[in-house]
Protein backbone atom coordinates (compact mmCIF):
# COMPACT_ATOMS: atom_id res chain seq x y z
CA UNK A 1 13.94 16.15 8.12
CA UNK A 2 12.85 16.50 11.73
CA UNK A 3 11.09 12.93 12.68
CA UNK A 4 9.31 11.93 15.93
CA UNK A 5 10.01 10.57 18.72
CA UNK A 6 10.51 6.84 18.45
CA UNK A 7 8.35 4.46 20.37
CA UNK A 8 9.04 0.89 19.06
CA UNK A 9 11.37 -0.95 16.77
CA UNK A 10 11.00 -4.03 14.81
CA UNK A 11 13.07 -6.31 13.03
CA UNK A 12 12.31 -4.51 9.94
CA UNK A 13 10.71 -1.11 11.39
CA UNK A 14 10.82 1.49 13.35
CA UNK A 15 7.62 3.13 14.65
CA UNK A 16 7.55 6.88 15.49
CA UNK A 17 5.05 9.24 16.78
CA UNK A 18 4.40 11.72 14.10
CA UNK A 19 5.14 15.69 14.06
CA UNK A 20 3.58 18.05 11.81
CA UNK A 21 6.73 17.26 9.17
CA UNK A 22 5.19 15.07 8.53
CA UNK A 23 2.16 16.24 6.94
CA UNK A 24 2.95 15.44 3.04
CA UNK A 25 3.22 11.45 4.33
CA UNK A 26 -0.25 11.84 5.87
CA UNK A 27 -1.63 13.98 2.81
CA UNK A 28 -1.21 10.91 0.46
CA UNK A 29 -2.29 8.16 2.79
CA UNK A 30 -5.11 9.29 3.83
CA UNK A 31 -6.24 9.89 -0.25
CA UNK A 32 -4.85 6.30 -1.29
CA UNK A 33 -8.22 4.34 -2.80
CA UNK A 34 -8.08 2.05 -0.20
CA UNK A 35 -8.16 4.32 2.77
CA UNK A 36 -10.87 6.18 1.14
CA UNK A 37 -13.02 2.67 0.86
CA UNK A 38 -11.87 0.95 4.16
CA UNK A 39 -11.81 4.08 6.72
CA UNK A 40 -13.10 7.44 4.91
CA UNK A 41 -12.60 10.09 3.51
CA UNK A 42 -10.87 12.74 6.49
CA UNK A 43 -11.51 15.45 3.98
CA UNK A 44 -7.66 15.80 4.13
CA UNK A 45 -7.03 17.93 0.51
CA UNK A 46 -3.97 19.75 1.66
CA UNK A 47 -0.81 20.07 3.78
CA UNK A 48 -2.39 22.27 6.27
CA UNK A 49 -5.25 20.01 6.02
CA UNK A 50 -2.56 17.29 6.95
CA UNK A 51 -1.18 19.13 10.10
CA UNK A 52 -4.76 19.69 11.45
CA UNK A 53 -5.50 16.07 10.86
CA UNK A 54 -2.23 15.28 13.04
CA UNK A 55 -2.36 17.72 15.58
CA UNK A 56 -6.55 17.18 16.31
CA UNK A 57 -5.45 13.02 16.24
CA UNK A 58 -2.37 11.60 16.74
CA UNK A 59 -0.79 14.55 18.54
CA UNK A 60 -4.28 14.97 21.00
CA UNK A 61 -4.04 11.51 21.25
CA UNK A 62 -0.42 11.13 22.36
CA UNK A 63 -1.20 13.29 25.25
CA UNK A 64 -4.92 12.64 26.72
CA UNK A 65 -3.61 8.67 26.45
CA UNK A 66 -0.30 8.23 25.56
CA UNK A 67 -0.71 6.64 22.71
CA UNK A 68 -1.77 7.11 19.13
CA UNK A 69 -0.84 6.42 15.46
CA UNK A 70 2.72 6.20 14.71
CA UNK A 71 3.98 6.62 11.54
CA UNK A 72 5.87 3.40 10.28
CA UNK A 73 8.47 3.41 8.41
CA UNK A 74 11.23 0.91 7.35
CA UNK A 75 14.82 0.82 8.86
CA UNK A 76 15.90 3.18 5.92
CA UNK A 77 13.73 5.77 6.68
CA UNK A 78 11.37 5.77 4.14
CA UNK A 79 7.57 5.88 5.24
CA UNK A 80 5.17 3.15 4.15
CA UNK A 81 2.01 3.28 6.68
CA UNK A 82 0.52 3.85 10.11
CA UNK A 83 -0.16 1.54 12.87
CA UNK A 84 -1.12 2.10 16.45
CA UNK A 85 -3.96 2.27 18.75
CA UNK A 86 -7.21 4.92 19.59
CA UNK A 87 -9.10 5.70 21.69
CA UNK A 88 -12.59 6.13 20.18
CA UNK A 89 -15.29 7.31 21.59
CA UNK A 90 -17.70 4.92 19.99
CA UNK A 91 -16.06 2.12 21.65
CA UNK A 92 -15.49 1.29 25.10
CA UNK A 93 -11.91 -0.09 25.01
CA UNK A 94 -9.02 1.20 23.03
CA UNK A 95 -8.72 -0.50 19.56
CA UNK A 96 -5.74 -1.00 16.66
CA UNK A 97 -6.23 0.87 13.77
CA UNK A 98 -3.37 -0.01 11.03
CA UNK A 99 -3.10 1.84 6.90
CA UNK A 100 -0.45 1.11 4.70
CA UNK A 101 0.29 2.38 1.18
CA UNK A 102 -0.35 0.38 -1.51
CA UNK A 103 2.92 -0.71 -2.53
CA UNK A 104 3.89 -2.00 0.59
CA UNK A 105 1.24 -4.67 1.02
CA UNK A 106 1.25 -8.26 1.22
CA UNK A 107 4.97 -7.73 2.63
CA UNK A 108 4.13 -8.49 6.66
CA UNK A 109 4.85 -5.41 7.41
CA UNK A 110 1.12 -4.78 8.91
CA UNK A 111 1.38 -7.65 11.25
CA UNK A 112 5.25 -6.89 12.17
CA UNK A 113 3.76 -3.37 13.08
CA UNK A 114 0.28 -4.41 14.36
CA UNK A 115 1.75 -7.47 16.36
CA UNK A 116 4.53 -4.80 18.16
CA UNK A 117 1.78 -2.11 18.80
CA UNK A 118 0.06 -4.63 20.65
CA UNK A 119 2.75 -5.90 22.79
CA UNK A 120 3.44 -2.42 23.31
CA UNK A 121 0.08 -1.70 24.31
CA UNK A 122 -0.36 -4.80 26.82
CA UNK A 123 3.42 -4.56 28.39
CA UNK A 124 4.34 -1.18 28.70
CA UNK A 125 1.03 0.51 28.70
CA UNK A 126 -1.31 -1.55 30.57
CA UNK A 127 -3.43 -2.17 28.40
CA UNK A 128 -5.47 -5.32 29.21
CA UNK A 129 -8.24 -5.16 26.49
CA UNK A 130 -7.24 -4.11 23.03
CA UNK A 131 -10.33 -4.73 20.26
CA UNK A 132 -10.24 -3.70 16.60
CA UNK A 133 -13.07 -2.49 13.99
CA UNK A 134 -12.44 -3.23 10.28
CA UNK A 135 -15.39 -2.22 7.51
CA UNK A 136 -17.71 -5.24 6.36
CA UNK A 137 -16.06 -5.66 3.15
CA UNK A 138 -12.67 -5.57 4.23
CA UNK A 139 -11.51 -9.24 4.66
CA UNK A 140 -7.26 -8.49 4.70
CA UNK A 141 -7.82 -6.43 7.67
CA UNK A 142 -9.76 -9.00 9.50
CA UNK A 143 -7.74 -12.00 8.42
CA UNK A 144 -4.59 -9.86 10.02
CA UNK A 145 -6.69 -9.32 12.74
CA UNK A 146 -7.07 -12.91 13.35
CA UNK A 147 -3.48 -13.69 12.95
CA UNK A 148 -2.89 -11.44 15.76
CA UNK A 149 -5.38 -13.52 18.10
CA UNK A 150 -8.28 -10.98 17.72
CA UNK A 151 -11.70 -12.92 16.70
CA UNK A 152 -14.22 -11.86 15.00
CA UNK A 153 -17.22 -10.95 17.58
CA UNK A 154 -20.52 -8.81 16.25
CA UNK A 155 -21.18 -6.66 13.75
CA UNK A 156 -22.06 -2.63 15.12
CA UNK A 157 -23.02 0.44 14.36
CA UNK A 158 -21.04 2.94 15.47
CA UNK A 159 -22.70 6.41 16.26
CA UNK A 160 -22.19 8.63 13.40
CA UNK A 161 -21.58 6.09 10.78
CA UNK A 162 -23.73 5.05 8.26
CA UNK A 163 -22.77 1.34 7.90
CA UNK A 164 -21.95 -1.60 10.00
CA UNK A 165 -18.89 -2.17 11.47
CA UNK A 166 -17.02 -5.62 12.31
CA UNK A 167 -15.84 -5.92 15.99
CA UNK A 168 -13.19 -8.09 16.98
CA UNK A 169 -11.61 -8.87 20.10
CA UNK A 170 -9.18 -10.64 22.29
């Protein structure tokens, strides 16, 4: 299995940009019920669907910015989320962004990720202003959020999007 490049490590983790391999990971996360309900639906319904989605994102992302999603997965290999930061063009700073599948929640493994993308993004990236969006009804993401120093701030509309958004920020 060819695997990307990796960018951090964690006690528990390791956090690697993702390749187009890795398109049958990003097929299923991206359908999970609670991605559907607390990001959207990407209209991902395929594997080729899944390599567009990675090289239009992450892989765009990677090299306008140098950074992106990484795919997460535990020191055994096996993938259980994503974690890392955008660049949006609805907001003016670049913000966390963080899915994980369902049976590896309520583990810490979010805020292990979330807490080294940050660090990552302040230290070696320069990053002085990192902020974060969650949907209204999502109160696990925010709560993580505030672990990780972030506070909640206003609630926006982001162009294109049909509901509110929470901000939060450092």
């Amino acid at each position: 299995m060819i695997t990307g490049e990796s960018v951090l490590e964690t006690e528990r983790l390791t956090l690697f940009k993702l390749v187009l391999e890795d398109a049958p990971f990003i097929l299923r996360i991206v359908n999970e019920p609670s991605w559907l309900q607390y990001i959207g639906d990407k209209k991902v319904r395929d594997l080729e669907g899944a390599e567009k989605y990675i090289e239009d994102g992450p892989l765009k992302s990677y090299k306008a910015n140098g950074f992106g999603l990484y795919l997460v997965k535990l020191k055994n290999g096996t993938p259980i989320g994503l974690c890392g930061i955008l660049n949006r063009d609805a907001l003016r700073d670049p913000d966390i962004g963080f899915a994980f599948l369902p049976e590896y929640t309520g583990m810490g493994y979010a805020y292990e990720s979330a807490f080294a993308v940050l660090t990552y993004g302040k230290t070696v990236l320069g990053l002085n202003r990192i902020v974060a969006i969650t949907s209204p009804d999502n109160f696990r993401s925010g709560k993580l959020l505030e672990k990780l120093g972030l506070k909640f701030s206003k609630t926006v509309r982001l162009v294109g999007d049909n509901e509110d958004t929470r901000f939060y920020e450092g």
